[in-house]
N, C-alpha and C. Protein backbone atom coordinates (compact mmCIF):
# COMPACT_ATOMS: atom_id res chain seq x y z
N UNK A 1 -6.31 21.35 85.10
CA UNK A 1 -4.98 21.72 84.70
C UNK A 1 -4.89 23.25 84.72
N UNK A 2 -4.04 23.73 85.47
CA UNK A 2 -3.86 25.25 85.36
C UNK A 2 -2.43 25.70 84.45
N UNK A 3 -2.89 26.56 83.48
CA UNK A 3 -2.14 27.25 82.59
C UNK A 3 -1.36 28.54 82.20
N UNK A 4 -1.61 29.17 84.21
CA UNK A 4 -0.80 30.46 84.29
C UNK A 4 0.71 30.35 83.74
N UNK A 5 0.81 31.32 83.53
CA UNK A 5 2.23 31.54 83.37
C UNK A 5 3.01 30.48 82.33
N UNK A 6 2.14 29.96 81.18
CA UNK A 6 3.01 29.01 80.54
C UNK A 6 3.24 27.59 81.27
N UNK A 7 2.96 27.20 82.21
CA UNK A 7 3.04 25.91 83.25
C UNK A 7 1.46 25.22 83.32
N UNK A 8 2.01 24.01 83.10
CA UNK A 8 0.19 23.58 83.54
C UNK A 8 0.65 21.97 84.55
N UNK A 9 -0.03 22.15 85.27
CA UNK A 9 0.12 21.01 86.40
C UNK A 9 -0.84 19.76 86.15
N UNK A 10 0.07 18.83 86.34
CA UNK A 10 -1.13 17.72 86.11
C UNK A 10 -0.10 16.56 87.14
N UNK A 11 -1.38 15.51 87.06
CA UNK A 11 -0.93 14.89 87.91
C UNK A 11 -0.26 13.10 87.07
N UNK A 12 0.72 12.62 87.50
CA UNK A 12 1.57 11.79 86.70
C UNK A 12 1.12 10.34 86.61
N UNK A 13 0.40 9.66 86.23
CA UNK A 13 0.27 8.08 86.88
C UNK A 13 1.56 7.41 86.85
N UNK A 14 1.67 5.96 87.98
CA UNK A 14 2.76 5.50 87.95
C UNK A 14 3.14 5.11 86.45
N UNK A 15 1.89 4.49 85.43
CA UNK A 15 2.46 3.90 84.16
C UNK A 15 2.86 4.75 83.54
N UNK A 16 3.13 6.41 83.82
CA UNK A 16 3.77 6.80 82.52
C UNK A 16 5.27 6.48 82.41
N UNK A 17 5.56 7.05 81.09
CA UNK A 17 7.13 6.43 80.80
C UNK A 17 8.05 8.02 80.70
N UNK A 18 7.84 8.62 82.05
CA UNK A 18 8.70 9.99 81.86
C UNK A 18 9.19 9.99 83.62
N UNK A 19 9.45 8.89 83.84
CA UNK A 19 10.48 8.84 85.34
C UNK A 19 12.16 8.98 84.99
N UNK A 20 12.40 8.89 84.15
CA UNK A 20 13.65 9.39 83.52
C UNK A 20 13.72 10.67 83.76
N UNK A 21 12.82 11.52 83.01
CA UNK A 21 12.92 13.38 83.35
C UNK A 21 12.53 13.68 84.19
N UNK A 22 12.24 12.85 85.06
CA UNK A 22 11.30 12.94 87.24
C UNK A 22 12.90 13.36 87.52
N UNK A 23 13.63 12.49 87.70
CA UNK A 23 14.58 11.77 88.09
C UNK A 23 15.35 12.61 87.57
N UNK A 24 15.73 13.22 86.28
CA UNK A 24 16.68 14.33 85.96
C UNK A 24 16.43 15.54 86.69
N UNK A 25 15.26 16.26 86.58
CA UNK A 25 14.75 17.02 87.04
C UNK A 25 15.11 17.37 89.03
N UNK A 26 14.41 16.10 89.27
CA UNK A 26 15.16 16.25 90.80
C UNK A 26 16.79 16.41 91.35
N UNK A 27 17.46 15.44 90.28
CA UNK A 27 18.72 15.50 90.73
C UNK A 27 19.54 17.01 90.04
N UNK A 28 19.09 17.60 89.34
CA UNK A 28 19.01 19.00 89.11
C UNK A 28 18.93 19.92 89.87
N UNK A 29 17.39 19.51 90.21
CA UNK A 29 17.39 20.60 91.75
C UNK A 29 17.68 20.42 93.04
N UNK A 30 18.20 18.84 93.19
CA UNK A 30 19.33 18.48 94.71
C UNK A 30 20.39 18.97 95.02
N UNK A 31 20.80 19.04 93.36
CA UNK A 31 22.74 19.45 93.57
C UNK A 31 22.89 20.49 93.95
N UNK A 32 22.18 21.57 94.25
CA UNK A 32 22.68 22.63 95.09
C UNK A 32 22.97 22.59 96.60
N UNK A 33 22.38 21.05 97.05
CA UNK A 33 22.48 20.65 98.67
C UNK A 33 23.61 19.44 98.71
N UNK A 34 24.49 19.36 97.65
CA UNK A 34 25.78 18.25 97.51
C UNK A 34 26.65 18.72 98.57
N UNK A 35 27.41 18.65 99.06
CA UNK A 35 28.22 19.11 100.06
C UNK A 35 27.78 20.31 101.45
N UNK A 36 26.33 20.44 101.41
CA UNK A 36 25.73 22.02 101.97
C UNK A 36 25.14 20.89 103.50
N UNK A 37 24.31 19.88 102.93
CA UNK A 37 23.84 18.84 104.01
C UNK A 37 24.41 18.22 104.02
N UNK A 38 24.13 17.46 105.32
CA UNK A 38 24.51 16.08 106.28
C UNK A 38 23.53 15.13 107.14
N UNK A 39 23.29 13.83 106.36
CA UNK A 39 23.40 13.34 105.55
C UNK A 39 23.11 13.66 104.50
N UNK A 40 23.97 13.24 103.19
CA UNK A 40 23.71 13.50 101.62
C UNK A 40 22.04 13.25 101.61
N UNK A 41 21.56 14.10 100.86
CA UNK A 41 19.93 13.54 99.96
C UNK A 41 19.98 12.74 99.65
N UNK A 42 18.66 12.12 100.26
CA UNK A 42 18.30 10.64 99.63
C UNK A 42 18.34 10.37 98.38
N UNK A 43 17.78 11.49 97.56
CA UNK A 43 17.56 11.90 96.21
C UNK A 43 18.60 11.10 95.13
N UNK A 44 20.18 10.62 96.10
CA UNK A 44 20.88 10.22 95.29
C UNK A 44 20.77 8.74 94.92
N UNK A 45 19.94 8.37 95.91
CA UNK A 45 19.61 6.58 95.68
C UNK A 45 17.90 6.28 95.30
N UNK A 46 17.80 7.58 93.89
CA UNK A 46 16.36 7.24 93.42
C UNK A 46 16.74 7.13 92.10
N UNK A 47 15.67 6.06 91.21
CA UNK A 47 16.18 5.74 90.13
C UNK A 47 14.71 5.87 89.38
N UNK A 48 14.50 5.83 88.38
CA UNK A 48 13.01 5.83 87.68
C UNK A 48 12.46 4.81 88.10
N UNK A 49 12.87 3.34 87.90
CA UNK A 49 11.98 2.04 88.60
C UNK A 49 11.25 2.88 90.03
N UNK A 50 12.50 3.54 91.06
CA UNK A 50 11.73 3.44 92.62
C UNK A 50 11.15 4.40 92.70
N UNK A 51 11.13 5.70 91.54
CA UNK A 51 10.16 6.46 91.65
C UNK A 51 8.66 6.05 90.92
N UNK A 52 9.06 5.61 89.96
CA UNK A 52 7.45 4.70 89.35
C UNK A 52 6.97 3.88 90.45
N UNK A 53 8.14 3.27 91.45
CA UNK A 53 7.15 2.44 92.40
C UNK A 53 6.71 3.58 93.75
N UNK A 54 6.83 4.73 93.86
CA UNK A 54 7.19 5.41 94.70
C UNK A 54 5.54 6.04 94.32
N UNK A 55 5.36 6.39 93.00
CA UNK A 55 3.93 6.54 92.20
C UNK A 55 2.80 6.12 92.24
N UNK A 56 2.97 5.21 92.76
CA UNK A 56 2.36 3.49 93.00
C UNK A 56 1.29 3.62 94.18
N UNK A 57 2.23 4.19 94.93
CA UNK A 57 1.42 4.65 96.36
C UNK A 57 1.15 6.09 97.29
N UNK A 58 1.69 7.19 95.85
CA UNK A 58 1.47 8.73 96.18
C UNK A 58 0.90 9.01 95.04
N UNK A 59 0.58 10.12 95.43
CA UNK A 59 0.13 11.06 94.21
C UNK A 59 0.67 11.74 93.58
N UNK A 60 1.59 12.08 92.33
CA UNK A 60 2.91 12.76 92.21
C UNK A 60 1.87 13.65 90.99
N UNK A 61 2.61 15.20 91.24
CA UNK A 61 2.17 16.56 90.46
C UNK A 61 3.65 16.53 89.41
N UNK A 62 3.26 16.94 88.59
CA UNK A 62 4.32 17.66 87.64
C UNK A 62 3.74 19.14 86.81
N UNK A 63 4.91 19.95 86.72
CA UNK A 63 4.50 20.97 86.02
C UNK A 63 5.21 21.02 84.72
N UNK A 64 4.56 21.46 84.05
CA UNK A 64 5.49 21.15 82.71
C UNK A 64 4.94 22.46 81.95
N UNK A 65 6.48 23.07 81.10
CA UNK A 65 6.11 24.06 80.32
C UNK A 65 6.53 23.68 79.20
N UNK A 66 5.67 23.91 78.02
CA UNK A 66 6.00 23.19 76.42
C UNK A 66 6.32 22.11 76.37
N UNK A 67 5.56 21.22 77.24
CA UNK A 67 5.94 19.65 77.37
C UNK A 67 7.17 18.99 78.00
N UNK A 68 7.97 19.98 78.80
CA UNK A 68 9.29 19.97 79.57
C UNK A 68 8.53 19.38 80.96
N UNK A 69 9.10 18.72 81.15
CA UNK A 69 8.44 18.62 82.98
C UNK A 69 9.70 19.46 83.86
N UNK A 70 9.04 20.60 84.35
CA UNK A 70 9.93 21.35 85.18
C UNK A 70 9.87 21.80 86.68
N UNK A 71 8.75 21.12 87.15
CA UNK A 71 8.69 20.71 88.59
C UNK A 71 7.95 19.85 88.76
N UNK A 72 7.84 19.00 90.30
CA UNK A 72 7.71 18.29 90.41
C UNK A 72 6.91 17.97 92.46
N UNK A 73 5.93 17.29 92.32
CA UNK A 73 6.26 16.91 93.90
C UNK A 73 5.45 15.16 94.14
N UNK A 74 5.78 14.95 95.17
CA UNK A 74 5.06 13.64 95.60
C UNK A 74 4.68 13.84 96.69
N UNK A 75 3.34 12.94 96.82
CA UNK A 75 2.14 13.13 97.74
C UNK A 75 1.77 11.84 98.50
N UNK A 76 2.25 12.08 99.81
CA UNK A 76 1.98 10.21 100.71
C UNK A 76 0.62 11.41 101.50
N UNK A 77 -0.51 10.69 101.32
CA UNK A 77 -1.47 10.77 102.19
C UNK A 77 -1.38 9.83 103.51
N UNK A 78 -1.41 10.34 104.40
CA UNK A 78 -1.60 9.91 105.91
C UNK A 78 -2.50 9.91 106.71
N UNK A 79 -2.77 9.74 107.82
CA UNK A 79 -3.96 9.63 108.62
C UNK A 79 -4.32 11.30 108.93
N UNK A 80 -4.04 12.23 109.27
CA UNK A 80 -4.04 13.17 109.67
C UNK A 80 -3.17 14.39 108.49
N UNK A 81 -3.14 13.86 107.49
CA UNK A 81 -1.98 15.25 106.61
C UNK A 81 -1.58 14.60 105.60
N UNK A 82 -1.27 15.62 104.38
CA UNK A 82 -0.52 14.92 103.20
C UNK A 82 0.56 15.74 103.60
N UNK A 83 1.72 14.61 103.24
CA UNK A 83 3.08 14.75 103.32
C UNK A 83 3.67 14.69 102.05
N UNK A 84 4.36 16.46 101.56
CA UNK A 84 4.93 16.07 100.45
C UNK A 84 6.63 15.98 100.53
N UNK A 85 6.73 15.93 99.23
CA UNK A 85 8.43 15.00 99.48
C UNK A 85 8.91 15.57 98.00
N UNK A 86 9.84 15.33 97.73
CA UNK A 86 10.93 15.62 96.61
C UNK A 86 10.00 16.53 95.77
N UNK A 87 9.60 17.84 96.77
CA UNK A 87 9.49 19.03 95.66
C UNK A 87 10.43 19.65 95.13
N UNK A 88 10.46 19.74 93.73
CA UNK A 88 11.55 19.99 93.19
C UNK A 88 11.08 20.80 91.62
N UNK A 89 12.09 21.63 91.52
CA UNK A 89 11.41 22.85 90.10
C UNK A 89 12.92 23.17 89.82
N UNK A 90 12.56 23.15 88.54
CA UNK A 90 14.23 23.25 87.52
C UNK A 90 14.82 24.73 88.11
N UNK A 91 16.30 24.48 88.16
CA UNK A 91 17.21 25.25 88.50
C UNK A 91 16.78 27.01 87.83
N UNK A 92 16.69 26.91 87.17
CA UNK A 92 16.86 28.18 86.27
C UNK A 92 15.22 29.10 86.25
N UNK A 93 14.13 28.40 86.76
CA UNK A 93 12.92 28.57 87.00
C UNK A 93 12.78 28.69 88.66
N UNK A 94 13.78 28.72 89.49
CA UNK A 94 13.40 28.68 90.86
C UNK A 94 13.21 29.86 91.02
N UNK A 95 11.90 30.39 91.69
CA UNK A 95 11.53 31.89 92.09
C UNK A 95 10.39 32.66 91.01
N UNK A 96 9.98 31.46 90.34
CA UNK A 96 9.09 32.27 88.93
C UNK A 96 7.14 31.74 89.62
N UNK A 97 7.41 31.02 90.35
CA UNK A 97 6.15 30.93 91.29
C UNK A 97 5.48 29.10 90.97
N UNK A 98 6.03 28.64 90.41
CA UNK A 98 6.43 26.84 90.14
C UNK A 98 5.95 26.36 91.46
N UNK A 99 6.85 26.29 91.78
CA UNK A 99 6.63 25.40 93.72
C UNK A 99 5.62 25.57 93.92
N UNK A 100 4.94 27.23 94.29
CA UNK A 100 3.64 27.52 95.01
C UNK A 100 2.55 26.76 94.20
N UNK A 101 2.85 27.00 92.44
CA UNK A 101 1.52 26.15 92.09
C UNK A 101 1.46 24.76 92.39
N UNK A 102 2.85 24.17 92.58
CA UNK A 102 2.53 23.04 93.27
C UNK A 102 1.95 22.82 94.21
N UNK A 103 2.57 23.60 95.30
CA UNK A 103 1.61 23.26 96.70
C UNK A 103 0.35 23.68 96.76
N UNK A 104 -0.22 24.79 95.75
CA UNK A 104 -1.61 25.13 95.49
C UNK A 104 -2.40 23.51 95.48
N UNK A 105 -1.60 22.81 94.27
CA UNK A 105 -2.09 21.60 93.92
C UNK A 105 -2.16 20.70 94.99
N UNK A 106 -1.33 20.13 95.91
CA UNK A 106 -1.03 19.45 96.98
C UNK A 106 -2.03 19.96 97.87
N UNK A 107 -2.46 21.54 97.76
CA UNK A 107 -3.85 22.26 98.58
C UNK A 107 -5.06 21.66 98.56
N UNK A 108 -5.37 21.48 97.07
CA UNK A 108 -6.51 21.09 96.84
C UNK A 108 -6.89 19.95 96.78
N UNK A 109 -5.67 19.05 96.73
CA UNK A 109 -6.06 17.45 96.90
C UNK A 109 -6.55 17.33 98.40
N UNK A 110 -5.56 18.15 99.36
CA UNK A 110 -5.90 17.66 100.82
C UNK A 110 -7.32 18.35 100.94
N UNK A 111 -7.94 19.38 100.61
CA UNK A 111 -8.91 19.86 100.42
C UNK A 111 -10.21 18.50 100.46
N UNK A 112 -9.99 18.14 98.91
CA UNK A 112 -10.71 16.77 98.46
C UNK A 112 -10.93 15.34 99.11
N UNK A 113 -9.59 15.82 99.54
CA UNK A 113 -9.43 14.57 100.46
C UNK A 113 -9.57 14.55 102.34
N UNK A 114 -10.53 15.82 102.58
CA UNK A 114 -10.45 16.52 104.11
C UNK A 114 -9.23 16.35 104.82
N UNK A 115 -8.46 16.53 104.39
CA UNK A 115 -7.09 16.64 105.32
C UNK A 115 -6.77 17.97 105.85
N UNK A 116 -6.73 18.20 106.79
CA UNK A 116 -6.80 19.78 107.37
C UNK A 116 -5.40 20.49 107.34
N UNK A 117 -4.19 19.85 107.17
CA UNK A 117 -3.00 19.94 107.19
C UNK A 117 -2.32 19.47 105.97
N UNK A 118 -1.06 20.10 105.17
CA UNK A 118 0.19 19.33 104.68
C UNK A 118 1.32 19.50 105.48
N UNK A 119 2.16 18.82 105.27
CA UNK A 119 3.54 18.68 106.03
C UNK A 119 4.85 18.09 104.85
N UNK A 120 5.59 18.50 105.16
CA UNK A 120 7.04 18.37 104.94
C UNK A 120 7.90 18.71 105.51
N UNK A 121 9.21 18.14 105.01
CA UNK A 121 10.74 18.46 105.66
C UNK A 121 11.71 19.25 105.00
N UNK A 122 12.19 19.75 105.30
CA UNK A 122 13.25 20.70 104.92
C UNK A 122 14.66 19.93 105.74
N UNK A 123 15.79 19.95 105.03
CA UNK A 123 16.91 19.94 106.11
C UNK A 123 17.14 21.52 106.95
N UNK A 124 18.52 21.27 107.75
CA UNK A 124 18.53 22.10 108.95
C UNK A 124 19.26 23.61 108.07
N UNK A 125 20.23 22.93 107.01
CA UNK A 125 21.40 23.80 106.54
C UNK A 125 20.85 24.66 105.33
N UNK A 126 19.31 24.58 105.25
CA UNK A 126 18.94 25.11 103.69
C UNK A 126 18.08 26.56 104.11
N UNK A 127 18.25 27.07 104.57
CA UNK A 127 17.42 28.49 105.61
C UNK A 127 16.76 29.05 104.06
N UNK A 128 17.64 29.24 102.97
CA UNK A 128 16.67 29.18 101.92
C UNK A 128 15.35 28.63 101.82
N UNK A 129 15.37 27.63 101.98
CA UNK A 129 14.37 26.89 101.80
C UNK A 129 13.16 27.26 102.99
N UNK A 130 13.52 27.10 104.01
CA UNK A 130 12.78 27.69 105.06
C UNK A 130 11.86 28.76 105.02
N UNK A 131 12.42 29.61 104.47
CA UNK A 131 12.04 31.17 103.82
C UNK A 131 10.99 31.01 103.24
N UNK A 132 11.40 30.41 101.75
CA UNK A 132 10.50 30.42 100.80
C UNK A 132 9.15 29.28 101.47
N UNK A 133 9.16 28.05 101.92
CA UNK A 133 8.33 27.55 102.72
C UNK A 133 7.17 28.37 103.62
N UNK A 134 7.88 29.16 104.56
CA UNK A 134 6.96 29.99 105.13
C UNK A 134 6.67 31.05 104.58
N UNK A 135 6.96 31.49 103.66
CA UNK A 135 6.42 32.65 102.35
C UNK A 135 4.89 31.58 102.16
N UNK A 136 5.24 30.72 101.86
CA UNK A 136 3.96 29.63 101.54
C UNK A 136 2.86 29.33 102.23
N UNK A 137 3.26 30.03 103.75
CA UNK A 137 2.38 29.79 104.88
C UNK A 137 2.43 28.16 105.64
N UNK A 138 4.06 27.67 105.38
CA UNK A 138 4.34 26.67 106.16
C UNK A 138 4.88 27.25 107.69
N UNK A 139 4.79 26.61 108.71
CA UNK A 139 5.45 26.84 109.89
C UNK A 139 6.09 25.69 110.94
N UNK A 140 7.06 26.17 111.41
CA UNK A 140 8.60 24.99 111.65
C UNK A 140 7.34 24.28 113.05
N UNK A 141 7.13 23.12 113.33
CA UNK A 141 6.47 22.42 113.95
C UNK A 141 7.43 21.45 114.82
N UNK A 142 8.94 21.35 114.22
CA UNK A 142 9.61 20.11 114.81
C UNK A 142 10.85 19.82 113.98
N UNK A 143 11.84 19.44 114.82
CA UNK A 143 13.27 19.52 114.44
C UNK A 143 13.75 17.76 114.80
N UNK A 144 14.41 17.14 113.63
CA UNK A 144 14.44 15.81 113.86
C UNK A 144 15.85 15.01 113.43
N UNK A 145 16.29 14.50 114.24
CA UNK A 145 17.57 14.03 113.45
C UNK A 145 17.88 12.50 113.22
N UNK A 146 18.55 12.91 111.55
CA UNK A 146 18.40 11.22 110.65
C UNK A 146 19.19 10.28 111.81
N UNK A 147 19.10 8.69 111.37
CA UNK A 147 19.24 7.94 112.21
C UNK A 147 21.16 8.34 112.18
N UNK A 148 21.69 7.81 113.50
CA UNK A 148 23.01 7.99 113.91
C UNK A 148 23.62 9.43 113.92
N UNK A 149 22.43 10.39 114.24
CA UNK A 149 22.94 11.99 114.41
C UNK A 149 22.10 12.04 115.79
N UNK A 150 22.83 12.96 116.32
CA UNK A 150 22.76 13.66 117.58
C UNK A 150 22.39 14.67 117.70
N UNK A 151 22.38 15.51 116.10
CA UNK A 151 21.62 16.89 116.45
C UNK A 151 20.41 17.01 115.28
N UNK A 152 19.60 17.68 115.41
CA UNK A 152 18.53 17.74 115.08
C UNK A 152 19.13 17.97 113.03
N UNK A 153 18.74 17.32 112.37
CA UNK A 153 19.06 17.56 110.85
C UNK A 153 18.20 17.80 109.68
N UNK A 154 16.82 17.78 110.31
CA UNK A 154 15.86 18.26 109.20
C UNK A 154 14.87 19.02 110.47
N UNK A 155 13.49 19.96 109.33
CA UNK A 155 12.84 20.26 110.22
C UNK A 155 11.49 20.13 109.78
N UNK A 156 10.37 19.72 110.50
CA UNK A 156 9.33 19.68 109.93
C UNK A 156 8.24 20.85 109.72
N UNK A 157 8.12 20.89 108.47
CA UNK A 157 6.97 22.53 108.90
C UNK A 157 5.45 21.54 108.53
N UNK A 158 4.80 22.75 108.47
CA UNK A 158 3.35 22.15 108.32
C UNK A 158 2.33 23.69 107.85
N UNK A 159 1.11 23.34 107.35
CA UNK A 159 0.73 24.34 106.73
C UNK A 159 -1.09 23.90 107.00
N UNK A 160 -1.58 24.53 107.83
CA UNK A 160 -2.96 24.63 108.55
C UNK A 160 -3.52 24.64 107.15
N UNK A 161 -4.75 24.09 106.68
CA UNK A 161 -6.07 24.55 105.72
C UNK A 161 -7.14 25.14 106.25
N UNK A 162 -7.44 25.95 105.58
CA UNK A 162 -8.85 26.48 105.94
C UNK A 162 -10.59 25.60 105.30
């Protein structure tokens, strides 16, 4: 568990009973992409049941300060890379260095787990996001678009291990 900065990361089992504040927490930090993307975030058809079952078969990090859970990510291990997904860190904490300890964390599992790579998606319309990603030492690998689009709508980066 790391305890910089007032945050300590740990990792969530599916049985706990705090997918309620998963689930607040994310849809917190989605709503700034409500009307910005196309298609809407999935984010809006997750409920605590499908993230506890979502738990089930990733590895999900939370960071929590004074017992707040205030970020968040999930971890699908794959044949070749962990793929994370609904990273997400409370509105008012974005930019205080949250995320990175996440993906520090998401580092060291693939580490543990010899995976030489992580990967994720970004949509096309969030260049924010992009930024801060490759601040992280992610890089754009591939541009992909959701089913019944024609132009490319998310992008995939990826982030080499040493």
């Amino acid at each position: 568990m790391d305890r910089a900065m007032g945050v300590s990361i740990l990792q969530l089992p599916a049985d706990c009973d705090r997918w309620d504040e998963v689930l607040a927490l994310i849809t917190r930090a989605f709503a700034a992409m409500d009307g910005v993307i196309d298609p809407p975030s999935s984010a809006h058809q997750l409920s605590p049941e499908n993230l506890r079952d979502k738990a089930g078969r990733e590895t999900v990090f939370a960071a929590l300060k004074d017992g707040r859970i205030v970020g968040c990510a999930f971890v699908l291990e794959r044949t070749d890379d962990l793929y994370v997904g609904k990273l997400a860190v409370e509105p008012e904490l974005q930019g205080q260095g949250i995320g990175r300890r996440l993906v520090q964390a998401v580092e060291a599992l693939a580490h543990g787990r010899n995976k030489p790579t992580i990967a994720l998606q970004t949509r096309i319309e969030l260049t924010g996001n992009h930024a801060a990603f490759a601040r992280l030492g992610f890089r754009e690998t591939e541009r992909t678009a959701h089913d019944g689009y024609s132009q490319p709508t998310s992008i995939t980066m990826r982030k080499a291990l040493s």
